[in-house]
C-alpha atoms as a PDB file:
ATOM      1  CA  UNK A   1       0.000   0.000   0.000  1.00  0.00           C
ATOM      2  CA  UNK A   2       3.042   2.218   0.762  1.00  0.00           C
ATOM      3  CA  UNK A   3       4.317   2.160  -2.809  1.00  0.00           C
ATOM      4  CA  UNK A   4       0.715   2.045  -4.401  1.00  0.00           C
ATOM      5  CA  UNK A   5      -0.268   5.556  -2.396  1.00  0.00           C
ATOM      6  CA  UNK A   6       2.224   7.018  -2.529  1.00  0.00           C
ATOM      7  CA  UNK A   7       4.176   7.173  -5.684  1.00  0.00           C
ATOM      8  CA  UNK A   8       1.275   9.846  -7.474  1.00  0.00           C
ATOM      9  CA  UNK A   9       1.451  12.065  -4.655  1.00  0.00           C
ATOM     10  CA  UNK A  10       4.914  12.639  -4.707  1.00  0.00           C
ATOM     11  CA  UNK A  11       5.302  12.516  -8.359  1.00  0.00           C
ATOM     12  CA  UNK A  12       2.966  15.376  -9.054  1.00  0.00           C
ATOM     13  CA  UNK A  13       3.601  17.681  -6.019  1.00  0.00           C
ATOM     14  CA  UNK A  14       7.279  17.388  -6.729  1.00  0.00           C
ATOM     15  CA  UNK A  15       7.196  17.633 -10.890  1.00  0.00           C
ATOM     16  CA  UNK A  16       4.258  20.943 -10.155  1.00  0.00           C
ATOM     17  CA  UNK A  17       6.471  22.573  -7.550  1.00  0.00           C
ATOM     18  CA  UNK A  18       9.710  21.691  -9.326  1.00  0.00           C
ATOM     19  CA  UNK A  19      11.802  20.241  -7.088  1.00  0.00           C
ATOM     20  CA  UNK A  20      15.244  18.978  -7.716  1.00  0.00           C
ATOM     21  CA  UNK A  21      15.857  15.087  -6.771  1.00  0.00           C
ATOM     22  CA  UNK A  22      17.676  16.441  -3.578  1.00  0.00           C
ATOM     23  CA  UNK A  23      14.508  17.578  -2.250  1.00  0.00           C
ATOM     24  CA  UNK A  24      12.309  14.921  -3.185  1.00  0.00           C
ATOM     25  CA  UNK A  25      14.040  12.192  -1.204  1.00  0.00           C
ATOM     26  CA  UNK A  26      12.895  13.961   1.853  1.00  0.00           C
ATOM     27  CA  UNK A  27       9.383  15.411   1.376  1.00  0.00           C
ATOM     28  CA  UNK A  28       7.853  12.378   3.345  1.00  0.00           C
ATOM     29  CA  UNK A  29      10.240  12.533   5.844  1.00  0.00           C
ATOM     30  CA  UNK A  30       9.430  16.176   6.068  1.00  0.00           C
ATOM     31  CA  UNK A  31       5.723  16.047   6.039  1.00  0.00           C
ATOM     32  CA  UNK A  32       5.249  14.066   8.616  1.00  0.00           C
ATOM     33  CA  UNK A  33       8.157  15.624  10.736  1.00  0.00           C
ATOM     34  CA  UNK A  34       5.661  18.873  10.210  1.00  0.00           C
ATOM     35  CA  UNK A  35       2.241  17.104  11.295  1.00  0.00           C
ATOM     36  CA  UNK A  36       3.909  15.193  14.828  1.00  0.00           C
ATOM     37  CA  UNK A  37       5.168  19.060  15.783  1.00  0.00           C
ATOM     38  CA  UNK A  38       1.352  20.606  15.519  1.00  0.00           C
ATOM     39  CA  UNK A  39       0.070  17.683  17.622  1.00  0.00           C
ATOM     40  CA  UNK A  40       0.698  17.804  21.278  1.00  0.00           C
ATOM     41  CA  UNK A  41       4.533  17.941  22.930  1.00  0.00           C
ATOM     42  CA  UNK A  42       5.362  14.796  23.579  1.00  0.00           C
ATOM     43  CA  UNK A  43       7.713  12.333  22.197  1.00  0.00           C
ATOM     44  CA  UNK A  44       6.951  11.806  18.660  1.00  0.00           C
ATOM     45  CA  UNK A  45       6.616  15.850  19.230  1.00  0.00           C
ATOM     46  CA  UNK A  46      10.638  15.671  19.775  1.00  0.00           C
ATOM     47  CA  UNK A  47      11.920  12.687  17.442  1.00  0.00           C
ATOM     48  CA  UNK A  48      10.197  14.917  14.707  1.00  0.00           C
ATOM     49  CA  UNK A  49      12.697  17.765  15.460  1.00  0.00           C
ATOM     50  CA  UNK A  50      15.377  16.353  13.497  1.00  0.00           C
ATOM     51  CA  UNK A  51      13.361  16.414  10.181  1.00  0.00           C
ATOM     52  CA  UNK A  52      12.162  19.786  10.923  1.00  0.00           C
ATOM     53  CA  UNK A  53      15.507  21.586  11.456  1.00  0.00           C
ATOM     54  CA  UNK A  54      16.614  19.572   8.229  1.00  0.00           C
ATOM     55  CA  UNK A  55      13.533  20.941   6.220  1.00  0.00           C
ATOM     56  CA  UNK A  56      14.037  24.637   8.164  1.00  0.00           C
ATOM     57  CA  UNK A  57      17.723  23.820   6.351  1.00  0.00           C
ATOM     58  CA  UNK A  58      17.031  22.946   3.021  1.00  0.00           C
ATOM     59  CA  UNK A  59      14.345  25.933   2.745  1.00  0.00           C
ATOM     60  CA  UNK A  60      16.921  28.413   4.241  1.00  0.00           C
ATOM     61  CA  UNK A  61      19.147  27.298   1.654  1.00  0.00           C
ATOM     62  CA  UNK A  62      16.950  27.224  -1.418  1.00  0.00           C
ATOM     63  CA  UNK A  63      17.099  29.747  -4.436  1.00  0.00           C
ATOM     64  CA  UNK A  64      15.955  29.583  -7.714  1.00  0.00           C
ATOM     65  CA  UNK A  65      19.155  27.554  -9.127  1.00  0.00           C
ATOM     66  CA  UNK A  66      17.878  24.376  -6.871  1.00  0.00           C
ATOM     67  CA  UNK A  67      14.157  24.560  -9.042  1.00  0.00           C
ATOM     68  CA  UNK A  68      13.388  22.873 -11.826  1.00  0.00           C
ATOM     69  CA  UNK A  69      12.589  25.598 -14.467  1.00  0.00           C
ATOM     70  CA  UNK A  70       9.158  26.514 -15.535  1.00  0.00           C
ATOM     71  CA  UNK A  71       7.602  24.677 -12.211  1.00  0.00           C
ATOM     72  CA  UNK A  72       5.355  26.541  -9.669  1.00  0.00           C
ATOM     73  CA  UNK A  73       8.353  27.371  -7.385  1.00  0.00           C
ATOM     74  CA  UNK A  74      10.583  29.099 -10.665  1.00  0.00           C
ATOM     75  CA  UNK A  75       7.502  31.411 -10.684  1.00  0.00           C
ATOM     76  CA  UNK A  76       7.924  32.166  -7.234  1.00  0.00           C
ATOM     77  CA  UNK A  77      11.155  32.784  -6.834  1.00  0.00           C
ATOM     78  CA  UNK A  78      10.759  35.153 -10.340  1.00  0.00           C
ATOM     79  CA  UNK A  79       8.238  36.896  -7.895  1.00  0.00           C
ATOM     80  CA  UNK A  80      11.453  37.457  -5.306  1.00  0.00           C
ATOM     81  CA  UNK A  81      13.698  38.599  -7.971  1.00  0.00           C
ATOM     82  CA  UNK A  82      11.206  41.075  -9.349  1.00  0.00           C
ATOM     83  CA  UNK A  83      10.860  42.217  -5.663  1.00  0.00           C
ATOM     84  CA  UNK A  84       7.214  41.104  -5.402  1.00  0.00           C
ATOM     85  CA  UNK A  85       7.969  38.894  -2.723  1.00  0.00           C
ATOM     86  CA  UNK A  86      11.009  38.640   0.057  1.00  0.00           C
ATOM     87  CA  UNK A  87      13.189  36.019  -0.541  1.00  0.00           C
ATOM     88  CA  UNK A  88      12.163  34.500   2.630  1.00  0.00           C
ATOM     89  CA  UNK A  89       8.733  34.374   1.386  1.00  0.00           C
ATOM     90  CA  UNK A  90       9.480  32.162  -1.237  1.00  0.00           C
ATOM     91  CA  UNK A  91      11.201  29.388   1.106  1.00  0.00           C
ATOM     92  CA  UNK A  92       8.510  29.609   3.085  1.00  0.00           C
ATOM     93  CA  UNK A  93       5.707  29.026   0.311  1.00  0.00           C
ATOM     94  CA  UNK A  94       7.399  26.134  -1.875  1.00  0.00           C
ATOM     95  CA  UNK A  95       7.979  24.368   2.329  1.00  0.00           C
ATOM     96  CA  UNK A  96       4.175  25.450   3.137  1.00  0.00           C
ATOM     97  CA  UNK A  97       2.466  23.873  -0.181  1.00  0.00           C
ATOM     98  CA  UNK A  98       5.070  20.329   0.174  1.00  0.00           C
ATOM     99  CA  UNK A  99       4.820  19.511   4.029  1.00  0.00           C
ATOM    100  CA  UNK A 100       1.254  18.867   4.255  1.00  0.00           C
ATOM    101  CA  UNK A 101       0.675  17.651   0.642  1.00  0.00           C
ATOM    102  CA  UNK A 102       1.508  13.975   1.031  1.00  0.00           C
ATOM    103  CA  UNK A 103       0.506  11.917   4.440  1.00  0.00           C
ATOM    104  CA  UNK A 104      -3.091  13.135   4.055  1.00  0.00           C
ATOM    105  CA  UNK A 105      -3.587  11.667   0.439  1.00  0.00           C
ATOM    106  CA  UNK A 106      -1.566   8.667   0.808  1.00  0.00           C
ATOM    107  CA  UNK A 107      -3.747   7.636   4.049  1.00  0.00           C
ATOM    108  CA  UNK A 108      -6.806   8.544   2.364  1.00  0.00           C
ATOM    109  CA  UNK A 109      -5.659   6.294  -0.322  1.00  0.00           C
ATOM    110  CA  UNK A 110      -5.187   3.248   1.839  1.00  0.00           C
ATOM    111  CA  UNK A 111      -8.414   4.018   3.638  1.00  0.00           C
ATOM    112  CA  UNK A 112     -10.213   3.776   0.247  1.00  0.00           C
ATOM    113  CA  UNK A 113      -8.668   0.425  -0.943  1.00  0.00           C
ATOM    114  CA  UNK A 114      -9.552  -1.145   2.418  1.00  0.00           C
ATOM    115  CA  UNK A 115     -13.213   0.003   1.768  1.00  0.00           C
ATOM    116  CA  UNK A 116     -13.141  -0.997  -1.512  1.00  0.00           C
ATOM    117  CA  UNK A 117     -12.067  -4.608  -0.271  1.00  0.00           C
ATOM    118  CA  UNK A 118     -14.339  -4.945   2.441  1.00  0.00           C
ATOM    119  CA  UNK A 119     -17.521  -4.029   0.397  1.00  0.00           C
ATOM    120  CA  UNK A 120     -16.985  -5.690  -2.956  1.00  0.00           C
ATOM    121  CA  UNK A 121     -20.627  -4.602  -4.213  1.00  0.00           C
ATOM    122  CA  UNK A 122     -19.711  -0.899  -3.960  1.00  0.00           C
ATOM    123  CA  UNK A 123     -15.957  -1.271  -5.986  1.00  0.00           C
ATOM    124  CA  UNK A 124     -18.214  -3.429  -8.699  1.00  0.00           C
ATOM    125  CA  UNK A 125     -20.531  -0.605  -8.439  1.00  0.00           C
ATOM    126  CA  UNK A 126     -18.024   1.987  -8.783  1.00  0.00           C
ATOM    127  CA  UNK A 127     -16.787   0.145 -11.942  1.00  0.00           C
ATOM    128  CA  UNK A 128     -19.830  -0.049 -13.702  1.00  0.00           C
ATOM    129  CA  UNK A 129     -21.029   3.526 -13.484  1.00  0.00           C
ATOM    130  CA  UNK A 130     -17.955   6.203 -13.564  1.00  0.00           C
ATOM    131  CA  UNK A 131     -19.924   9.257 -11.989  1.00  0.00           C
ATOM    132  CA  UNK A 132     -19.752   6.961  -8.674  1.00  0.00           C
ATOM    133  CA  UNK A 133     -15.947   7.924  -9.121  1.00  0.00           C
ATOM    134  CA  UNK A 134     -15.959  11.595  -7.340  1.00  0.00           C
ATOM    135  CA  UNK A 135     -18.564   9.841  -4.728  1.00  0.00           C
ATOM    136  CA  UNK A 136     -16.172   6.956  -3.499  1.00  0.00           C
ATOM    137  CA  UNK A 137     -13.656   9.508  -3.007  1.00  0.00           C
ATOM    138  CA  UNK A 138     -15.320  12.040  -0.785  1.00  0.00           C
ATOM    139  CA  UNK A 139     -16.863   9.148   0.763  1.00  0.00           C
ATOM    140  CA  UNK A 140     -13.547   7.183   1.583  1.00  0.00           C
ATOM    141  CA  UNK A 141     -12.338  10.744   2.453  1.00  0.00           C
ATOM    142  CA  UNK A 142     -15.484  11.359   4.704  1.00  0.00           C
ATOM    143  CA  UNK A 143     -14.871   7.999   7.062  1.00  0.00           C
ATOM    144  CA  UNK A 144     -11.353   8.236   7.192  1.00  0.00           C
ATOM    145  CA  UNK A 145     -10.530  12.089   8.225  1.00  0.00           C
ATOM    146  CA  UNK A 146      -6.770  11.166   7.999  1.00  0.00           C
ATOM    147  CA  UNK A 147      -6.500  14.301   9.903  1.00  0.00           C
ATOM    148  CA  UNK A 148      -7.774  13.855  13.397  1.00  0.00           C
ATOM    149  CA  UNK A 149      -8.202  17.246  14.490  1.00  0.00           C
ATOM    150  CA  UNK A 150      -6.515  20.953  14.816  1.00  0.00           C
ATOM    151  CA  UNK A 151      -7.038  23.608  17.265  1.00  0.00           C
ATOM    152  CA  UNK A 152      -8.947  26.698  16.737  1.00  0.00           C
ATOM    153  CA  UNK A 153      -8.645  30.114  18.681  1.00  0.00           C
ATOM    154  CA  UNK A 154     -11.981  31.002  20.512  1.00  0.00           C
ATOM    155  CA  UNK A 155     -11.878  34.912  20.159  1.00  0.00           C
ATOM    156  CA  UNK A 156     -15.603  35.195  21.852  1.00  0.00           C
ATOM    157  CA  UNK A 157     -17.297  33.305  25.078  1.00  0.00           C
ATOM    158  CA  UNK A 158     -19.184  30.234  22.882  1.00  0.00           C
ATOM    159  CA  UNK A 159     -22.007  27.594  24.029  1.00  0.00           C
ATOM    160  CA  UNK A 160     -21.847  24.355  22.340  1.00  0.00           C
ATOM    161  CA  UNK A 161     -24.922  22.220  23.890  1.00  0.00           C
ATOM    162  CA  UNK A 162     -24.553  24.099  27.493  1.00  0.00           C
ATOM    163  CA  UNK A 163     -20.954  23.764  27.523  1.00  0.00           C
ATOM    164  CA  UNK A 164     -19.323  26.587  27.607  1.00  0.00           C
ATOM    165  CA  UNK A 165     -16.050  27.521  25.826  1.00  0.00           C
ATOM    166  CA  UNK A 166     -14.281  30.739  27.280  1.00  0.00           C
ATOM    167  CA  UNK A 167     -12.458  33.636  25.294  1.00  0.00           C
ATOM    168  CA  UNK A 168      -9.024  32.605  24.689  1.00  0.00           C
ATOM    169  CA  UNK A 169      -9.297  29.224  24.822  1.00  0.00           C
ATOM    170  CA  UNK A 170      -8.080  26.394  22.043  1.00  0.00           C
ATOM    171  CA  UNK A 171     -10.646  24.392  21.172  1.00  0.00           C
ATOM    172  CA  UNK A 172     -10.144  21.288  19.675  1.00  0.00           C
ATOM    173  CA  UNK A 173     -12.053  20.433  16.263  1.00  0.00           C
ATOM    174  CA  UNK A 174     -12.258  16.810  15.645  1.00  0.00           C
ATOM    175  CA  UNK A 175     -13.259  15.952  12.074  1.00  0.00           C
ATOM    176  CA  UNK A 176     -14.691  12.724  12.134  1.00  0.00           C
ATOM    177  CA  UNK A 177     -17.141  13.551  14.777  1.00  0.00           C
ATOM    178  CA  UNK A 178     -18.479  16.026  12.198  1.00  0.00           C
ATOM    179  CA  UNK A 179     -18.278  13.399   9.587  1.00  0.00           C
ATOM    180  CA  UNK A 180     -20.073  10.650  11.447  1.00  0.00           C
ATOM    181  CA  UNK A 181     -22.650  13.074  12.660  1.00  0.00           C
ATOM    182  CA  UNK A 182     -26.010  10.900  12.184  1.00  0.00           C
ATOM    183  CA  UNK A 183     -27.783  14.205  12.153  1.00  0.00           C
ATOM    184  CA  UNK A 184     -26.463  15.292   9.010  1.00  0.00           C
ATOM    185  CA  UNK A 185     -25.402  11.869   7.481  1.00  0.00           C
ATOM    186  CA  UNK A 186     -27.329   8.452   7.375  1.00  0.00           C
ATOM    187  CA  UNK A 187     -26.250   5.445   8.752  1.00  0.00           C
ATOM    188  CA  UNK A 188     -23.058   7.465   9.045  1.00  0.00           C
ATOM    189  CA  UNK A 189     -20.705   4.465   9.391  1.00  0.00           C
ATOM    190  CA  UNK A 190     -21.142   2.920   6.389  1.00  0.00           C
ATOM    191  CA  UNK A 191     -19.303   3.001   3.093  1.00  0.00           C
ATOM    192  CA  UNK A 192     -21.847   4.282   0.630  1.00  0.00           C
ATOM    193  CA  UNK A 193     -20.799   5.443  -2.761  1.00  0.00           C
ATOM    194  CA  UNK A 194     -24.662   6.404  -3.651  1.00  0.00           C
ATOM    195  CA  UNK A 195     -23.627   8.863  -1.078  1.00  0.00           C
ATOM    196  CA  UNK A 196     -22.999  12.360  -1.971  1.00  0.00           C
ATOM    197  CA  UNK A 197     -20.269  13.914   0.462  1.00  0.00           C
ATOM    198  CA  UNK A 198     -19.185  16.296  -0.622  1.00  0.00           C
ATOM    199  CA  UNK A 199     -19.744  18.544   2.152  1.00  0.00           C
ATOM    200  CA  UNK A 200     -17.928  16.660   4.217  1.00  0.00           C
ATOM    201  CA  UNK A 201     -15.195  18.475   6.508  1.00  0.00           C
ATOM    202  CA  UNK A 202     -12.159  16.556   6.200  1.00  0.00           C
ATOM    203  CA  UNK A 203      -9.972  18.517   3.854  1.00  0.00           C
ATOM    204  CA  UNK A 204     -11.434  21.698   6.354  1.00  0.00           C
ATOM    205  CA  UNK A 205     -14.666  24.434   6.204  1.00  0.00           C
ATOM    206  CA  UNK A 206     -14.483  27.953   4.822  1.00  0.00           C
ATOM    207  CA  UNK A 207     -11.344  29.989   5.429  1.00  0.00           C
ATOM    208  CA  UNK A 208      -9.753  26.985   6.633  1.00  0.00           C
ATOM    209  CA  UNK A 209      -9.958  24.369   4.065  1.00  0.00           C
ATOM    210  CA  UNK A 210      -7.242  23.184   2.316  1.00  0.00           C
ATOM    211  CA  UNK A 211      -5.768  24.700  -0.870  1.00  0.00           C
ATOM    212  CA  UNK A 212      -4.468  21.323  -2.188  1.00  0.00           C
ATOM    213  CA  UNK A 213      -7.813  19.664  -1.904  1.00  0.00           C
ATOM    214  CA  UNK A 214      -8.569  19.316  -5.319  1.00  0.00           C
ATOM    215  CA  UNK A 215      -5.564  18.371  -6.036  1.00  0.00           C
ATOM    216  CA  UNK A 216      -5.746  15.308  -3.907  1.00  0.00           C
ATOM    217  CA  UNK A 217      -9.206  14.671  -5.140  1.00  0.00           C
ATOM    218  CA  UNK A 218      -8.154  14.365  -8.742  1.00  0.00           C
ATOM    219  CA  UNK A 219      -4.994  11.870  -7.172  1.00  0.00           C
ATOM    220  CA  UNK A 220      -7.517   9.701  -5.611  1.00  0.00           C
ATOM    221  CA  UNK A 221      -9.824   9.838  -8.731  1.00  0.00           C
ATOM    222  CA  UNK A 222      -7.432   8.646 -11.083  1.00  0.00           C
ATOM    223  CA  UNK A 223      -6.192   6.097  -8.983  1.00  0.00           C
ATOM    224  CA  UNK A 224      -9.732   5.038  -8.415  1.00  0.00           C
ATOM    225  CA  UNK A 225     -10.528   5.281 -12.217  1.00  0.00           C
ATOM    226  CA  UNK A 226      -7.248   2.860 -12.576  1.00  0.00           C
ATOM    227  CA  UNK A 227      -8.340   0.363 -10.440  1.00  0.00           C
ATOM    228  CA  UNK A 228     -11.923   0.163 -11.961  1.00  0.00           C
ATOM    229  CA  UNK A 229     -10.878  -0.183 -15.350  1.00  0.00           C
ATOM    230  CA  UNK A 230      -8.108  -2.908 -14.555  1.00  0.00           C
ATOM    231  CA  UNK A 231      -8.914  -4.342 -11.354  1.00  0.00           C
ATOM    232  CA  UNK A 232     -11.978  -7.382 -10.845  1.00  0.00           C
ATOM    233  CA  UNK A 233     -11.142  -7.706  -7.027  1.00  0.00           C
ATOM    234  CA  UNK A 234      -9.327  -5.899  -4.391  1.00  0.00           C
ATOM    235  CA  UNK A 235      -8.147  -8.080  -1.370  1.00  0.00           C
ATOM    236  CA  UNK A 236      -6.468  -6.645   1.637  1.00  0.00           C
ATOM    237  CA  UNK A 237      -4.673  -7.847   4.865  1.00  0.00           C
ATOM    238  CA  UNK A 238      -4.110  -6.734   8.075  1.00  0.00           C
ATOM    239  CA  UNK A 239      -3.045  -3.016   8.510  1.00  0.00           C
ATOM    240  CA  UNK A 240      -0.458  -2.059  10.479  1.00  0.00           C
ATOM    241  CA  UNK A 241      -1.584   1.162  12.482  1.00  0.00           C
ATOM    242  CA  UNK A 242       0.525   4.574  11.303  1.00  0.00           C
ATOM    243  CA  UNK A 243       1.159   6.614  14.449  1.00  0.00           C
ATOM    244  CA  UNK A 244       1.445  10.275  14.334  1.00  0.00           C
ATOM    245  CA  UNK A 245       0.130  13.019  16.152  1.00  0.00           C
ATOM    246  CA  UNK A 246      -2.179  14.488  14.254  1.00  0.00           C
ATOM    247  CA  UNK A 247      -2.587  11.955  11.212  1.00  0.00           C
ATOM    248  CA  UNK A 248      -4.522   8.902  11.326  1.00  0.00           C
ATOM    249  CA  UNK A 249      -4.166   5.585   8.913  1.00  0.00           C
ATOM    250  CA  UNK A 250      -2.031   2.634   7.408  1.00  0.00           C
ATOM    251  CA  UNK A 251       1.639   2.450   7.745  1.00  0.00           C
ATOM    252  CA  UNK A 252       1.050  -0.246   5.920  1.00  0.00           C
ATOM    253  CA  UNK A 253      -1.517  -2.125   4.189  1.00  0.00           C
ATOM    254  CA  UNK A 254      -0.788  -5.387   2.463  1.00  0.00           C
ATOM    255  CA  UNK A 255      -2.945  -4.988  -1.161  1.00  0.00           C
ATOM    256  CA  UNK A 256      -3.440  -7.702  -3.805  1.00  0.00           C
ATOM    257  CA  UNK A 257      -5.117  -6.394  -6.876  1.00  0.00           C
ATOM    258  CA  UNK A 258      -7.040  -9.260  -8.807  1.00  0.00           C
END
């Protein structure tokens, strides 16, 4: 499952931003150095540190010579050079769009072959009608939230259900609560790719969602679209659990494609 998920993910991000091979080789590393450090302080917290100085490193050190011409980043650092941006600003925005581009999509990717094994009827439906595609994604998306949560700043005394939540506070917004919320989804544990969910919150709400969503939509889709065309069965093993602060899924997922 490791290879499988992965390889588009880093492919694309690092051929769109236009990375040279010597930053490639680390973006995983990287990524989820980045996602143990905004989860509590704890020990993962500090055996991340190490990957985070090293990404703090390379970014410190990048310039337009290290980027593969004509890729998003050579626009960026054109921006520096023309003096629309610092030069700072440009590490900082090739680092921001690679260290959380990767983890989430690869353990939404295992998530969706393990619910594609375990209900057989919905991958033969998915194969037999294309425009269940887009719905097995958001849906596979929906039950896995491969982000547990973040914290949000409470700027104003809040209620939630007679609880209340005090100014200045960090409240903690877990996604697949929202996403198994039987008021707003039926039967909310199921895999259903009749489903629309779309509106589900995984990938974030409003001012927060994520800029590379659509990005890792159209991963999973053509992965998905892959599988349906060459694929009659997917069988899967037991996962082994990938621990990380903030991310939830498959370290690894044993995968046999009939």
């Amino acid at each position: 499952m490791p290879t499988f998920a992965s390889h588009l993910p880093v492919s694309i991000v690092a051929e769109l931003v236009g990375l040279k091979p010597a930053g490639r080789e680390n973006m995983l590393r990287w990524a989820a150095g980045t996602f143990e450090a905004i989860g509590p302080l704890n020990w993962r917290t500090l055996r991340a540190m190490p990957a985070l100085l090293d990404m703090r490193r390379y970014a410190t050190n990048l310039k337009r010579a290290d980027i593969v011409p004509g890729g998003w980043a050579d626009k960026i650092f054109a921006a520096a050079e023309d003096g629309s941006l610092s030069l700072e600003e440009a590490q900082a925005m090739v680092i921001d769009y690679v260290a959380p581009s990767f983890d989430t999509t690869i353990l939404a990717t295992g998530h969706m072959l393990q619910y594609l094994a375990q209900s057989p009827d919905a991958f033969a439906a998915v194969k037999s009608d294309e425009k269940l595609l887009a719905n097995a994604v958001y849906e596979s998306v929906r039950l896995a939230s491969p982000i547990r949560g973040f914290t949000r700043y409470v700027n104003e005394d809040f209620d939630v259900s007679g609880v209340p939540i005090p100014k200045g506070a960090r409240a903690l917004i877990l996604y697949a609560s929202a996403n198994r919320d039987e008021r707003h989804y039926a039967d909310p544990d199921s895999f259903d790719v009749s489903r629309n969910a779309r509106d589900n919150v995984a990938w974030g709400h409003g001012s927060h969602v994520c800029v590379g969503m659509h990005l890792a939509r159209l991963e999973m889709e053509c992965l998905l679209r892959a599988l349906a065309e060459q694929v009659s069965r997917i069988e899967t093993a037991e996962p082994i659990p990938f621990l990380n602060n903030v991310l939830q899924g498959y370290k690894s997922l044993p995968t046999t494609f009939h």
